[in-house]
Protein backbone atom coordinates (compact mmCIF):
# COMPACT_ATOMS: atom_id res chain seq x y z
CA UNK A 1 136.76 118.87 80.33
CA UNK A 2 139.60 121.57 79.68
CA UNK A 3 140.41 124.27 82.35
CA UNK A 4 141.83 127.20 83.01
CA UNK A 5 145.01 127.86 85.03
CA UNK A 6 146.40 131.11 86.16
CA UNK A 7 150.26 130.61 87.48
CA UNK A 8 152.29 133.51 89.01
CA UNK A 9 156.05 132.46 91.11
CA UNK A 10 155.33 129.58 93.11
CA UNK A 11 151.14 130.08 92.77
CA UNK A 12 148.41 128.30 90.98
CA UNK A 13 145.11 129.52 91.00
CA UNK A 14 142.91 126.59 89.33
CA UNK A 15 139.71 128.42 87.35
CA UNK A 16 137.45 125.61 87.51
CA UNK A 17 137.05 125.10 91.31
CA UNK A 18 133.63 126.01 91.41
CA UNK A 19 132.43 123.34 88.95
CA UNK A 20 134.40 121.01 90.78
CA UNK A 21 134.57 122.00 94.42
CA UNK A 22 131.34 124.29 94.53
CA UNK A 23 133.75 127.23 95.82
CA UNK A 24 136.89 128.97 94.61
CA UNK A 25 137.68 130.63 91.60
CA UNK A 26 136.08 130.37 88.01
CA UNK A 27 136.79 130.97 84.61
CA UNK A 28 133.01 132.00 83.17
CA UNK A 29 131.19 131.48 79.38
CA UNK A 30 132.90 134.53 77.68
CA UNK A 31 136.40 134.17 77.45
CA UNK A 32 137.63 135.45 74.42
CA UNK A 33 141.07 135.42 72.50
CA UNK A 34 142.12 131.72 72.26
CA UNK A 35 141.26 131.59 68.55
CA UNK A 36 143.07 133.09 66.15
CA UNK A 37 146.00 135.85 67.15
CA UNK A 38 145.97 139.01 64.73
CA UNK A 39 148.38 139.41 62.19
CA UNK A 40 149.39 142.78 60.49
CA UNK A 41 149.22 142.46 56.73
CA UNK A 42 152.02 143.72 54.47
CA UNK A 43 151.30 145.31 50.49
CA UNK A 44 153.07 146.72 47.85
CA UNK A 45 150.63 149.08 46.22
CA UNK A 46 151.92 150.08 42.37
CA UNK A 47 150.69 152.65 40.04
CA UNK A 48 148.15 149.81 38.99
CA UNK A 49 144.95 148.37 40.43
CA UNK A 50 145.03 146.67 43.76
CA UNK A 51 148.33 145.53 45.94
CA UNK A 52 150.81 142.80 45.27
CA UNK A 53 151.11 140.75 49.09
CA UNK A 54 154.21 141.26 50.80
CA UNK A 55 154.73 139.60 54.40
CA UNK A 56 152.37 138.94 57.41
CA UNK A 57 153.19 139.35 61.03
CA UNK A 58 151.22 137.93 63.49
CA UNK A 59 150.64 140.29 65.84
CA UNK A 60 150.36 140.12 70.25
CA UNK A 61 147.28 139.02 71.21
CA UNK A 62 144.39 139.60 74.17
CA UNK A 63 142.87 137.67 75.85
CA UNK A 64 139.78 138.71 78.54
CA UNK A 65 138.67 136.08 81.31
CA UNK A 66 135.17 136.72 83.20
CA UNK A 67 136.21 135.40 86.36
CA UNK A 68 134.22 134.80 89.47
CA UNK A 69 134.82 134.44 93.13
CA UNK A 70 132.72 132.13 95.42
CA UNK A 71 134.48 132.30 98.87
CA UNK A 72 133.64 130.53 102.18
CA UNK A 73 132.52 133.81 103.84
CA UNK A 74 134.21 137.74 103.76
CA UNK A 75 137.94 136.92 105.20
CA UNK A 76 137.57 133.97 102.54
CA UNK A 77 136.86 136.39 100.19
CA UNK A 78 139.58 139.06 101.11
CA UNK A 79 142.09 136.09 100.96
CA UNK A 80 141.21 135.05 97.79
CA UNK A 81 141.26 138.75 96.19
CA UNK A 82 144.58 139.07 97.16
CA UNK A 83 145.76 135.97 95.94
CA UNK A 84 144.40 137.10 92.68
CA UNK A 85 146.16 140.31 93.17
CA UNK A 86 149.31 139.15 93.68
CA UNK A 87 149.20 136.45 90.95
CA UNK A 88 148.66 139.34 88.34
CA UNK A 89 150.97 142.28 89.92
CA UNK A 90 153.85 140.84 87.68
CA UNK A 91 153.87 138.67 84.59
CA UNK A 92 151.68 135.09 84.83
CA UNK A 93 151.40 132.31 82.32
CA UNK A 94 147.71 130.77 81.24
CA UNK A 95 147.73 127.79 80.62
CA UNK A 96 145.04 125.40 79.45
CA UNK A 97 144.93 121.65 80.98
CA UNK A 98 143.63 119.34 78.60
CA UNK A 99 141.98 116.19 78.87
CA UNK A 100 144.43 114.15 78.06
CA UNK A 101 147.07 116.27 80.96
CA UNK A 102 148.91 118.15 78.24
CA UNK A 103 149.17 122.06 79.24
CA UNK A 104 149.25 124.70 76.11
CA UNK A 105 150.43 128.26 77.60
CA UNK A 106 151.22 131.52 76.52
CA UNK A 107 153.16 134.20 79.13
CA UNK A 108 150.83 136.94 79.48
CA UNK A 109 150.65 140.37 81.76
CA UNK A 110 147.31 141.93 82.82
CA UNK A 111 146.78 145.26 80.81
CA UNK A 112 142.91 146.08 81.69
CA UNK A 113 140.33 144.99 83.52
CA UNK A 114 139.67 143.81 87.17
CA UNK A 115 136.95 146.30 88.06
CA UNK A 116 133.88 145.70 89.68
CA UNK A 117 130.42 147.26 90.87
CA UNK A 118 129.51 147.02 94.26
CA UNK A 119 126.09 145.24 94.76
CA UNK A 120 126.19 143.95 91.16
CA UNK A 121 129.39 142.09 91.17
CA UNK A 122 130.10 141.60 94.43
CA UNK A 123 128.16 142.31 97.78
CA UNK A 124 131.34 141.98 99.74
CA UNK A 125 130.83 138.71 101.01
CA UNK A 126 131.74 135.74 99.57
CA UNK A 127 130.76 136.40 95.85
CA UNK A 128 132.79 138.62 93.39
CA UNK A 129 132.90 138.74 89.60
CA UNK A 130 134.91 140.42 87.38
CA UNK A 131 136.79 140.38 83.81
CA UNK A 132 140.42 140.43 83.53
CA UNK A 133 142.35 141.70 80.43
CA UNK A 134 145.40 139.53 79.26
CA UNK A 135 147.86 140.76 76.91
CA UNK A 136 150.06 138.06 75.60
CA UNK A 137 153.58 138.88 73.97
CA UNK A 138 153.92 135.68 72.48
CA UNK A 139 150.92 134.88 70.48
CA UNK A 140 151.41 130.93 69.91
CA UNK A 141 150.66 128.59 72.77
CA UNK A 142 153.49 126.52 73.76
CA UNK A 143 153.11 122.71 74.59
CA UNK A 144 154.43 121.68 78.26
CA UNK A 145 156.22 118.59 76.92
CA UNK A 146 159.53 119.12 75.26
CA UNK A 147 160.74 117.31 72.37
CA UNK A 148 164.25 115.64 72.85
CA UNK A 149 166.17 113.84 69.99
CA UNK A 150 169.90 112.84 70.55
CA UNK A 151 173.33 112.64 67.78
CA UNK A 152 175.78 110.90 69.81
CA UNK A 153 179.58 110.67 68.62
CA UNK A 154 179.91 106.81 70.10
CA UNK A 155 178.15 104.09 68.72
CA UNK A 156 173.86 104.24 69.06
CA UNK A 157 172.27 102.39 71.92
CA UNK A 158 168.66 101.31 72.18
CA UNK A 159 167.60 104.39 73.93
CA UNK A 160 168.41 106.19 70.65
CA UNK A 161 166.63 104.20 67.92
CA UNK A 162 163.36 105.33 67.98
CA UNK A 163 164.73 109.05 67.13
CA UNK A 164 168.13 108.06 65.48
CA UNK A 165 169.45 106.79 61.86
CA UNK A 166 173.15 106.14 62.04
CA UNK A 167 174.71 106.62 58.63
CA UNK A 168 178.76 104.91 57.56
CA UNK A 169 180.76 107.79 58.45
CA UNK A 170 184.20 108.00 59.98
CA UNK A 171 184.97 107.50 63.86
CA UNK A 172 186.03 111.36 64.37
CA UNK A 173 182.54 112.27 63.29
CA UNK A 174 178.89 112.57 64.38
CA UNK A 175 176.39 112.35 62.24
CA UNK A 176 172.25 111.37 61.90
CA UNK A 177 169.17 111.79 60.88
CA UNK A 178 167.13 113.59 63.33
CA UNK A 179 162.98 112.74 63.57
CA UNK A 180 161.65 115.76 63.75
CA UNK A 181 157.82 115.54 65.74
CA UNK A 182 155.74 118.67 65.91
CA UNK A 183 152.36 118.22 67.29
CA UNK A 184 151.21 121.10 66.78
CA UNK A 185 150.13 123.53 63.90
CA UNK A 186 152.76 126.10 64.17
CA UNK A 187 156.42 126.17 63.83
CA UNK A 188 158.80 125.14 66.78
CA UNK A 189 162.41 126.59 67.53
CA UNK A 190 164.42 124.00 68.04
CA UNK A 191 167.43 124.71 70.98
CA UNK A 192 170.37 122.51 69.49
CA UNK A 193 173.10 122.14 72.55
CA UNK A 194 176.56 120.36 70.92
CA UNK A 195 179.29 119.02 73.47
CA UNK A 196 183.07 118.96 72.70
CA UNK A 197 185.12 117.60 71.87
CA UNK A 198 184.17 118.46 68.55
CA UNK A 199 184.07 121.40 65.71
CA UNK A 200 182.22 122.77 62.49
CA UNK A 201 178.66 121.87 63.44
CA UNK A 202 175.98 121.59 60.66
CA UNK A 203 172.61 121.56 61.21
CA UNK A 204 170.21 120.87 57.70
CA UNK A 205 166.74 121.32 57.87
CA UNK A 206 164.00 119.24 56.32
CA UNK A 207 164.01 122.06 53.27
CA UNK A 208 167.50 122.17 52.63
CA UNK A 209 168.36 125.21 55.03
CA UNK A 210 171.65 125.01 56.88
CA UNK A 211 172.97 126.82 60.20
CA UNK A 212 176.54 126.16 60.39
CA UNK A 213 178.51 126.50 62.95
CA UNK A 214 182.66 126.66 62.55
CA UNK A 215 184.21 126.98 65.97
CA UNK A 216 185.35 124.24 68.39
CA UNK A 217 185.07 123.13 71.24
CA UNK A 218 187.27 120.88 73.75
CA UNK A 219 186.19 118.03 75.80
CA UNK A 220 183.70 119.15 78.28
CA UNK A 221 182.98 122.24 76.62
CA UNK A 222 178.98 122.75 75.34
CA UNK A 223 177.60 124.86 72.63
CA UNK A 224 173.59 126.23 73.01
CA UNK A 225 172.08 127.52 70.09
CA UNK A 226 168.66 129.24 70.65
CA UNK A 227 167.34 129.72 67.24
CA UNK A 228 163.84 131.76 68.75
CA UNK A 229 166.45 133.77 70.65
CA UNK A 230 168.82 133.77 67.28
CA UNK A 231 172.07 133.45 70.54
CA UNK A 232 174.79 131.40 70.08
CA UNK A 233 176.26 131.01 73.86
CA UNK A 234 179.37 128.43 74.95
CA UNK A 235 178.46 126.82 78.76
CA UNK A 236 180.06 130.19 80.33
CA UNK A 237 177.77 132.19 79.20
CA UNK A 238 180.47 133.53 75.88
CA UNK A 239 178.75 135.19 73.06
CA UNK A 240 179.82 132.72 70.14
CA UNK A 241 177.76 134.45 67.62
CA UNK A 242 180.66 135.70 65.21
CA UNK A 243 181.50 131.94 64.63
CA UNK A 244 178.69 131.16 62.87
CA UNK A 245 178.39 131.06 59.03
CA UNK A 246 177.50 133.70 56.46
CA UNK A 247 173.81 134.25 56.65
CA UNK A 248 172.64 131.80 59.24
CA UNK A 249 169.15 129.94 58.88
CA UNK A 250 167.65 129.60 62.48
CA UNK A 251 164.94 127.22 60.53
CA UNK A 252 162.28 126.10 62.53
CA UNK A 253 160.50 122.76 63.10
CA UNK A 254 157.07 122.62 61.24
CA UNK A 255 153.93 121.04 62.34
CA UNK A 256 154.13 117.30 61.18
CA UNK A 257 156.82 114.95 60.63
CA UNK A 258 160.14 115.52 59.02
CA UNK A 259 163.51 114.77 59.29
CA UNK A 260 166.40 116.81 59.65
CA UNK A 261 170.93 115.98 59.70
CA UNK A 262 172.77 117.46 62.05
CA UNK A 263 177.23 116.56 62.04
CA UNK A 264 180.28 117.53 64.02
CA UNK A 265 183.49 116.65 63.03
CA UNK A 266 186.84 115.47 65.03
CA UNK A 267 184.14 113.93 67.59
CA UNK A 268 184.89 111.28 70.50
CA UNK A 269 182.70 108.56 72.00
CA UNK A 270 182.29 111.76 74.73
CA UNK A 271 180.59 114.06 71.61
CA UNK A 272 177.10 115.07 71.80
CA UNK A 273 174.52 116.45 69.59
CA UNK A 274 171.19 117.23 71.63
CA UNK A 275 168.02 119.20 69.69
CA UNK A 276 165.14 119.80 71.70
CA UNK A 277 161.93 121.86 70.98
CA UNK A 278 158.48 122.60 72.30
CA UNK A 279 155.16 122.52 70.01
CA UNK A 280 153.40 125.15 69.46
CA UNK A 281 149.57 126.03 68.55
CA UNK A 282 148.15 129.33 66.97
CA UNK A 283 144.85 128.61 69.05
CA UNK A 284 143.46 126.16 72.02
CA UNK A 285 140.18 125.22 73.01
């Protein structure tokens, strides 16, 4: 069955040890927030009757985990407290291990909770229960398995056919049809990383949108373009931004199939076009 994981720096507290190791840590019946993130509705209200719709913004979400304690004896206990302590002084992720070994996570920070009564929730020595308060910035869950499809300036190899379409186009350029796979049910930003040699990259989306891109770049130089991030970065770390085309469209990947074309032109067999992306869900269970 799915479980609850807590990770914090090089920590992973598993919340399902009780049901599997009869002590530990446990996530208990209650925990709320997975569904369904809020979303803060936009209208236009006229001298008429009612409100014309306007946008929707999905808003952060919270999440609260009943969690209990059952420790080996009281320095168990104390040991285990503070491991929980330390795992939510700073920002954690929660993530949810399916059945099937795919993790869905969301980066959260604890913003409530973590109180207890004495005598009710714990007695002090090896049992303690209490709810912690999650506030997530991001309110998608992001899949742990990245999404990799490849636009290579020299001629496609079998490692590439499963993702690629090669169309006629001259040797100085790189062009293809990218298979776009998004397993989940809410739109992906797709990280597009170009290596030189090579200039004025175009990436179309499945609906016609286009981010262009009209600088160049030499052999060995790389391009990253984070389109959740909306940065445009060379491999020194150079803002690139102001190279970019009127009105960029940092278009996402939605959930399904599709297929998107991405170019460069004055390529070599050394020219690379890389998009990768992770899948996202609005809720897990």
């Amino acid at each position: 069955m799915p479980k609850l994981l807590l990770v914090s720096g090089g920590d992973t507290i598993d919340l399902n040890e009780i049901a599997e190791k009869g002590v530990g840590f446990q996530a208990k019946s209650g925990v709320t927030g997975l569904g369904l993130p809020p979303v803060s509705v936009q209208w236009l209200e006229g001298a008429g009757d009612g409100a014309v719709f306007r946008a929707t913004r999905v808003q952060t979400r919270d999440i609260d985990v009943p969690i209990e304690i059952l420790a080996a004896n009281r320095v168990d206990l104390q040991a285990q407290l503070s491991r929980l302590a330390l795992a939510l002084a700073g920002g954690c992720t929660l993530a949810l291990l399916d059945d099937d070994g795919k993790v869905w996570s969301t980066e959260v920070h604890r913003v409530g909770g973590g109180e207890y009564t004495y005598g009710t929730d714990t007695t002090g020595r090896r049992d303690f229960q209490t709810v912690i308060t999650f506030r997530a910035g991001d309110p998608y869950f992001t899949s742990s398995e990245q999404q990799i499809r490849t636009v290579s300036g020299a001629v496609v190899t079998a490692s590439f056919l499963t993702s690629l379409t090669t169309l006629t186009v001259a040797p100085s350029q790189a062009i293809g049809q990218i298979t776009l796979s998004n397993s989940g049910d809410a739109p992906a930003f797709p990280v597009w990383e170009v290596r030189g040699p090579g200039d004025h990259f175009v990436a179309t989306s499945p609906a016609g949108e286009t981010l262009k891109w009209n600088g160049t770049l030499t052999a060995g130089q790389k391009l990253v373009i984070d389109t959740r991030k909306g940065t445009v970065v060379d491999g020194t770390g150079a803002n690139r931004y102001a190279e970019l085309d009127t009105a960029p469209r940092f278009w996402t990947v939605q959930p399904g199939t599709s297929t998107a074309v991405a170019s460069l032109l004055n390529t070599t067999t050394a020219s690379q076009i890389t998009c990768s992306w992770y899948p996202r869900k609005w809720m897990v269970v």
